[in-house]
PDB file of N, CA and C in Angstrom:
ATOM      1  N   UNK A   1      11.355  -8.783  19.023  1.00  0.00           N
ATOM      2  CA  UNK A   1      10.266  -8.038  18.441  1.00  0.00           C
ATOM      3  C   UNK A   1      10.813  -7.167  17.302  1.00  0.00           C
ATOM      4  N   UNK A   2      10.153  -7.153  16.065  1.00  0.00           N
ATOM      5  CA  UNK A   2      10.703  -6.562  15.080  1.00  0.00           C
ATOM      6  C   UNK A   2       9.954  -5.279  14.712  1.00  0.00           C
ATOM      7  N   UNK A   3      10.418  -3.907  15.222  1.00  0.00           N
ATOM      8  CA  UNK A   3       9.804  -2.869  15.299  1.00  0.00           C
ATOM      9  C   UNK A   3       9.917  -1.944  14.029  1.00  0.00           C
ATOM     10  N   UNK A   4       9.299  -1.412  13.484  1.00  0.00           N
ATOM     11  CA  UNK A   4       9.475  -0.344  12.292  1.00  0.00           C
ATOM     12  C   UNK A   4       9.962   0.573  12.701  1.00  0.00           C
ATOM     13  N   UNK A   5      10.396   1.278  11.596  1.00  0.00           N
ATOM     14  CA  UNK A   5      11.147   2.621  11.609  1.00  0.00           C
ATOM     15  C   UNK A   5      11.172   3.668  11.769  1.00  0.00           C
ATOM     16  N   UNK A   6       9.453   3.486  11.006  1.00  0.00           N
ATOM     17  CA  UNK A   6       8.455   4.931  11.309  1.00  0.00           C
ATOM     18  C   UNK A   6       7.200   4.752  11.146  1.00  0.00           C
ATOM     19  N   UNK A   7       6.506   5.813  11.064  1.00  0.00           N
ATOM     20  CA  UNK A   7       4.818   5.279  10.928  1.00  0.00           C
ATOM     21  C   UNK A   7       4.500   4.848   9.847  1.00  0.00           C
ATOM     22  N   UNK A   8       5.254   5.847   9.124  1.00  0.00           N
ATOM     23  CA  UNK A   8       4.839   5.126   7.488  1.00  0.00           C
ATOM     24  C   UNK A   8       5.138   3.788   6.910  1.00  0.00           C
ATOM     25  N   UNK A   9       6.282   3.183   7.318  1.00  0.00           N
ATOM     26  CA  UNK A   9       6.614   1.956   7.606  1.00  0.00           C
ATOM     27  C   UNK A   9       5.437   1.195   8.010  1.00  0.00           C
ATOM     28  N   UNK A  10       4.850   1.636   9.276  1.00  0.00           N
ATOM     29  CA  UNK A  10       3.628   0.838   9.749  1.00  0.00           C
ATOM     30  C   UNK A  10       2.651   0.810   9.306  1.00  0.00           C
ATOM     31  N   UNK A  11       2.204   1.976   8.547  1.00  0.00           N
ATOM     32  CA  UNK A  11       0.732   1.698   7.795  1.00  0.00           C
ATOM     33  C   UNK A  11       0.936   1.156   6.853  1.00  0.00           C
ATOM     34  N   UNK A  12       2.730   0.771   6.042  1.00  0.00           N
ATOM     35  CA  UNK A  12       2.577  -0.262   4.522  1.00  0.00           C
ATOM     36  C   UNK A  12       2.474  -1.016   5.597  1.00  0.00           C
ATOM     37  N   UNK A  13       2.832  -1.582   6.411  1.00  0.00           N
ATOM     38  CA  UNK A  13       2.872  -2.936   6.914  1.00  0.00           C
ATOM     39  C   UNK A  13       1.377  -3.494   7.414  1.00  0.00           C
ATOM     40  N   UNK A  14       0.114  -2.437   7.575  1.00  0.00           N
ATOM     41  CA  UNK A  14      -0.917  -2.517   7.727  1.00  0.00           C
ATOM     42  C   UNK A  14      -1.789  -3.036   6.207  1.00  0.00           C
ATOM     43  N   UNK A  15      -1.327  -2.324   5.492  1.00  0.00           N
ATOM     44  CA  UNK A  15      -1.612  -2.322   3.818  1.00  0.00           C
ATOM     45  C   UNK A  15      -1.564  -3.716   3.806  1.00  0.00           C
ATOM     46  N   UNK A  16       0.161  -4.180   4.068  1.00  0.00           N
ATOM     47  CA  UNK A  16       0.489  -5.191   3.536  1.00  0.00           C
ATOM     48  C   UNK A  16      -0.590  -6.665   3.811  1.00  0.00           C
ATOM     49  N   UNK A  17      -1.199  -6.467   5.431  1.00  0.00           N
ATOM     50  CA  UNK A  17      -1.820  -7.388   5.728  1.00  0.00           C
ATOM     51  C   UNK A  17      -3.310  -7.513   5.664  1.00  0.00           C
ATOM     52  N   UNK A  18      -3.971  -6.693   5.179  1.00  0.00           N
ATOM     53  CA  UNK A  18      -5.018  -6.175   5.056  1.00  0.00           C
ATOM     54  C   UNK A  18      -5.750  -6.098   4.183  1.00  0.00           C
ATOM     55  N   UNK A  19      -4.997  -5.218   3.129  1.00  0.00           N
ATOM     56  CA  UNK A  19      -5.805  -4.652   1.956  1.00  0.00           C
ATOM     57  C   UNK A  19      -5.054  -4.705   0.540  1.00  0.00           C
ATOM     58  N   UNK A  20      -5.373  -6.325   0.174  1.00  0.00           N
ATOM     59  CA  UNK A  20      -4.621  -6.589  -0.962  1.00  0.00           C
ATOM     60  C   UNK A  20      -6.244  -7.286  -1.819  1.00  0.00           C
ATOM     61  N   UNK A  21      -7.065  -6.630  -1.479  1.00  0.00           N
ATOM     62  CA  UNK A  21      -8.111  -7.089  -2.191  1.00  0.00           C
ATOM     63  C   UNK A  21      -8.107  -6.400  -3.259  1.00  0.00           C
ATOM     64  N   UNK A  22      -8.288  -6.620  -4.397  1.00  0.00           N
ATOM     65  CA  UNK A  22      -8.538  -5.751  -5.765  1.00  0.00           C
ATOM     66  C   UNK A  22     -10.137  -4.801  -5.987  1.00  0.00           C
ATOM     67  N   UNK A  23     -10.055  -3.935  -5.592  1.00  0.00           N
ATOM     68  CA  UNK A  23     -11.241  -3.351  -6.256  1.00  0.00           C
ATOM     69  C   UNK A  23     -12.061  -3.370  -7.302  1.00  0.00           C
ATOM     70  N   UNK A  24     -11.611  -3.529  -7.923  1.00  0.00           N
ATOM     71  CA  UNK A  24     -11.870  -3.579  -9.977  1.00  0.00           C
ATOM     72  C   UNK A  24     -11.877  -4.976  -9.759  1.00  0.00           C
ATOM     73  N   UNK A  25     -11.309  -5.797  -9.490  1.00  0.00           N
ATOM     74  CA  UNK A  25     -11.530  -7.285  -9.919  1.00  0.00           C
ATOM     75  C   UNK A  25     -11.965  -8.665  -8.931  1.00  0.00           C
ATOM     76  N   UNK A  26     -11.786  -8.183  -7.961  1.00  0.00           N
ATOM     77  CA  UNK A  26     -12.053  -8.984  -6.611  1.00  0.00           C
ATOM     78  C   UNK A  26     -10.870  -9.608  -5.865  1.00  0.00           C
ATOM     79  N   UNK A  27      -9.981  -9.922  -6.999  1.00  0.00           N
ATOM     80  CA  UNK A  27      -8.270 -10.956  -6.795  1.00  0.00           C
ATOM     81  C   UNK A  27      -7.862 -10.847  -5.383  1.00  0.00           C
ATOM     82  N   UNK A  28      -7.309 -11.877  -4.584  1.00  0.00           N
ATOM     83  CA  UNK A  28      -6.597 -11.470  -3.289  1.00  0.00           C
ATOM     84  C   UNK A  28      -5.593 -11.495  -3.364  1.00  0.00           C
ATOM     85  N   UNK A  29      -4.166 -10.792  -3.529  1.00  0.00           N
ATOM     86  CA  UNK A  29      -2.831 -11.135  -3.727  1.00  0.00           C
ATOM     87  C   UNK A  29      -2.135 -11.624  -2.371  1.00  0.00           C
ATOM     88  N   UNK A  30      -2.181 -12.269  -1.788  1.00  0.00           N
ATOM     89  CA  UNK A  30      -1.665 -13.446  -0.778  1.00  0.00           C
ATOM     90  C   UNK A  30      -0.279 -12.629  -0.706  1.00  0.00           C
ATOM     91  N   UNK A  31       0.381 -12.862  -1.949  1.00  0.00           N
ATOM     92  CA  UNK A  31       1.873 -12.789  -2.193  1.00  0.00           C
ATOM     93  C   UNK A  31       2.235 -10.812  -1.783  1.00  0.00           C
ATOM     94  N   UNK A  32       1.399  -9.868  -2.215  1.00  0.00           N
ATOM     95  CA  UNK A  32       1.425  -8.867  -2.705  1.00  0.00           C
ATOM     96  C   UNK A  32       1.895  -8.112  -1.419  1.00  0.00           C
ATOM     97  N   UNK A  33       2.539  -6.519  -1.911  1.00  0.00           N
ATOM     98  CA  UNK A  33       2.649  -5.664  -1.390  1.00  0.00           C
ATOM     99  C   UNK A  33       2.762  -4.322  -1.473  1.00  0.00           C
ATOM    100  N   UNK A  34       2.299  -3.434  -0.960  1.00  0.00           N
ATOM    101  CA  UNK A  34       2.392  -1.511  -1.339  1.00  0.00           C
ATOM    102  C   UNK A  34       3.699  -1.322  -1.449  1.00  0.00           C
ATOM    103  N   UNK A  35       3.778  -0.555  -2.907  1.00  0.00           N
ATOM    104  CA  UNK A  35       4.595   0.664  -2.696  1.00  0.00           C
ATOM    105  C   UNK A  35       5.094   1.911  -1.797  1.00  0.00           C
ATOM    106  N   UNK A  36       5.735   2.239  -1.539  1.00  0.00           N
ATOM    107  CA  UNK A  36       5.748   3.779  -0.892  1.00  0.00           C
ATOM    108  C   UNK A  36       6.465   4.652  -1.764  1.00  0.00           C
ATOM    109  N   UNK A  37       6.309   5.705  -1.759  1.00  0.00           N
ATOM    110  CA  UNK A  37       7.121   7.305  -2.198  1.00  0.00           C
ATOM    111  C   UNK A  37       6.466   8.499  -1.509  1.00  0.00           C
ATOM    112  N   UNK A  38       7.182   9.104  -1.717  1.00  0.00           N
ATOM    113  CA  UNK A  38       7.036  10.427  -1.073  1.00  0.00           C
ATOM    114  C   UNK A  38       7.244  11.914  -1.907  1.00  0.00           C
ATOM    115  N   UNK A  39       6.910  12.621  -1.849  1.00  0.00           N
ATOM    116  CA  UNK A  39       7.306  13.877  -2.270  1.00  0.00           C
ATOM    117  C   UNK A  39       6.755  14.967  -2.132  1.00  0.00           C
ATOM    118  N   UNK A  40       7.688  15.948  -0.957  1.00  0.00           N
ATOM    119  CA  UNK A  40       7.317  16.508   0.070  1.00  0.00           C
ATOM    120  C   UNK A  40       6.438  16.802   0.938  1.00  0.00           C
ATOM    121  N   UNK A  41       5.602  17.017   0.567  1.00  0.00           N
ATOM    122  CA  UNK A  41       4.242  17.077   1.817  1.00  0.00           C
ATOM    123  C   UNK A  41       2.941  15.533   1.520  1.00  0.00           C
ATOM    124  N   UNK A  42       3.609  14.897   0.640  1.00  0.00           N
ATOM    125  CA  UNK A  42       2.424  13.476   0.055  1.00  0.00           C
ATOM    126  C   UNK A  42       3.539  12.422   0.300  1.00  0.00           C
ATOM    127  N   UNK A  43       2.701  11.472   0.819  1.00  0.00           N
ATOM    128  CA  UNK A  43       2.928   9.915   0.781  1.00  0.00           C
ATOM    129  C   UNK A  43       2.180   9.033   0.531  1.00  0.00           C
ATOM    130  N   UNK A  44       2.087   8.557  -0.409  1.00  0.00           N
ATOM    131  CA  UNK A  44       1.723   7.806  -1.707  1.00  0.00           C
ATOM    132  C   UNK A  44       1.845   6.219  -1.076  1.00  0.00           C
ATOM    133  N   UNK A  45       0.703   5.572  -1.382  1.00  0.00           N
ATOM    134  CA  UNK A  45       0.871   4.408  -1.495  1.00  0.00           C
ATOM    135  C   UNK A  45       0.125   3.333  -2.263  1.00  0.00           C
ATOM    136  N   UNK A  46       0.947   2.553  -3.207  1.00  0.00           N
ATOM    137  CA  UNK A  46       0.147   1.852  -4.439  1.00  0.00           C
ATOM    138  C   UNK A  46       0.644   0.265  -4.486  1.00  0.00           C
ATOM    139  N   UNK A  47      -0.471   0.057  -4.477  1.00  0.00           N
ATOM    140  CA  UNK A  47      -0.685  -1.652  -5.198  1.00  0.00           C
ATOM    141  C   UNK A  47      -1.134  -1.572  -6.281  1.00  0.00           C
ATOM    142  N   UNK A  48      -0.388  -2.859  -7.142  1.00  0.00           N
ATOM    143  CA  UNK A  48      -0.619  -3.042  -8.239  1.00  0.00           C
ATOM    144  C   UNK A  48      -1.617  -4.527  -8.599  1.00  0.00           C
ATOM    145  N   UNK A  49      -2.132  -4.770  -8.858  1.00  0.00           N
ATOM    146  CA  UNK A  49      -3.042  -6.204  -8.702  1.00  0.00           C
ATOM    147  C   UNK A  49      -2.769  -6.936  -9.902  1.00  0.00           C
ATOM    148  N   UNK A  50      -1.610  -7.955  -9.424  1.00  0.00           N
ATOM    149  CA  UNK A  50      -1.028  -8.852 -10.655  1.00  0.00           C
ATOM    150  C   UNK A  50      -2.020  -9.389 -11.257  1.00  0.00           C
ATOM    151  N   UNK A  51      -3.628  -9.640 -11.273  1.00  0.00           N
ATOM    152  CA  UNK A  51      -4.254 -10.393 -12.362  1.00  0.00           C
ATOM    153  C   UNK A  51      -5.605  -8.916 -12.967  1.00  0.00           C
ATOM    154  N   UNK A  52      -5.545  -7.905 -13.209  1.00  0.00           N
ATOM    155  CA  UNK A  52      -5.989  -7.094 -13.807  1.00  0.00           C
ATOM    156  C   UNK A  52      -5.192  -5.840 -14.129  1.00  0.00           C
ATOM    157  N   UNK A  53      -4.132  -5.952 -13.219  1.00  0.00           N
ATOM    158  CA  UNK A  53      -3.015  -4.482 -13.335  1.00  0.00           C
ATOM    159  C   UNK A  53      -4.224  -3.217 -12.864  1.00  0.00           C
ATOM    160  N   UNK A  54      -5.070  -3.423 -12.513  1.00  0.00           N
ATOM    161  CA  UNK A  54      -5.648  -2.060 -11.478  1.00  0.00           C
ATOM    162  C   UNK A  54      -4.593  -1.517 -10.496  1.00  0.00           C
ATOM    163  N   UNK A  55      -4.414  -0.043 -10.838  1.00  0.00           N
ATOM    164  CA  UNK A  55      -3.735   0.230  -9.694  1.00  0.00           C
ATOM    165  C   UNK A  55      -4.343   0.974  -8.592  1.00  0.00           C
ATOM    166  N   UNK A  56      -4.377   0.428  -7.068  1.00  0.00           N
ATOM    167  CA  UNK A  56      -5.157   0.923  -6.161  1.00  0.00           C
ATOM    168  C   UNK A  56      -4.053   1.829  -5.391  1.00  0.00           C
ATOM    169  N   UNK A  57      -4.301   3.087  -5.168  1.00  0.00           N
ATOM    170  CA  UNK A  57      -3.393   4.287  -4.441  1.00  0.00           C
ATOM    171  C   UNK A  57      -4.067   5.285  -2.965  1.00  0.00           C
ATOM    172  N   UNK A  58      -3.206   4.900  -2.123  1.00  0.00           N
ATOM    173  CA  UNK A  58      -3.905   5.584  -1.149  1.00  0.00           C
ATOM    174  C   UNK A  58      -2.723   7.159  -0.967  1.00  0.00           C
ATOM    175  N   UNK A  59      -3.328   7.704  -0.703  1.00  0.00           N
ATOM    176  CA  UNK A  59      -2.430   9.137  -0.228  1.00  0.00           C
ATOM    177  C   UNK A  59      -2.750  10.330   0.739  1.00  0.00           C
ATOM    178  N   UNK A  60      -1.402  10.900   1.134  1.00  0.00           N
ATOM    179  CA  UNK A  60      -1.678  10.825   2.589  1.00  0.00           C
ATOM    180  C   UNK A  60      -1.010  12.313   2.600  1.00  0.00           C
ATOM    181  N   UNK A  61      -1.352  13.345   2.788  1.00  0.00           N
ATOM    182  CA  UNK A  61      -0.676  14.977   2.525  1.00  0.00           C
ATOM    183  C   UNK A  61      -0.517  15.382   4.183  1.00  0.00           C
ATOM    184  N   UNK A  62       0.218  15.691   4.175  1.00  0.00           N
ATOM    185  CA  UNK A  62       1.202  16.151   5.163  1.00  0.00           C
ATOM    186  C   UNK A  62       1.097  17.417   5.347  1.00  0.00           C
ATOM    187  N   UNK A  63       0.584  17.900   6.359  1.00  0.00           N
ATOM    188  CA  UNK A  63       0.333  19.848   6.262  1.00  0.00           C
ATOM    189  C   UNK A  63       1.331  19.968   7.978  1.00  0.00           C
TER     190      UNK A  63
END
């Protein structure tokens, strides 16, 4: 069983399978996957949608 590291790990990995639909354009990226970063109390997460370059960002503040 191949377990993640942390949660945040798990919600890209939720991203990854889920929500690669393009907003702005409809596209499904099959292939695609989120970014992560962080910086300090935010964790950021962005897809980029290889056939319009919309970038879709979810973020996540940490209190």
């Amino acid at each position: 069983m191949n377990r993640s590291r942390s949660p945040f790990d798990r919600l890209r990995q939720k991203f990854d399978r889920s929500e690669l639909r393009c907003r702005a354009c409809g596209h499904v990226d099959s292939d695609g996957t989120w970014r992560v970063t962080s910086s300090g109390s935010r964790v950021r997460y962005q897809h980029i949608c290889p056939a319009c370059d919309a970038i879709d960002t979810r973020e996540m503040r940490l209190e």
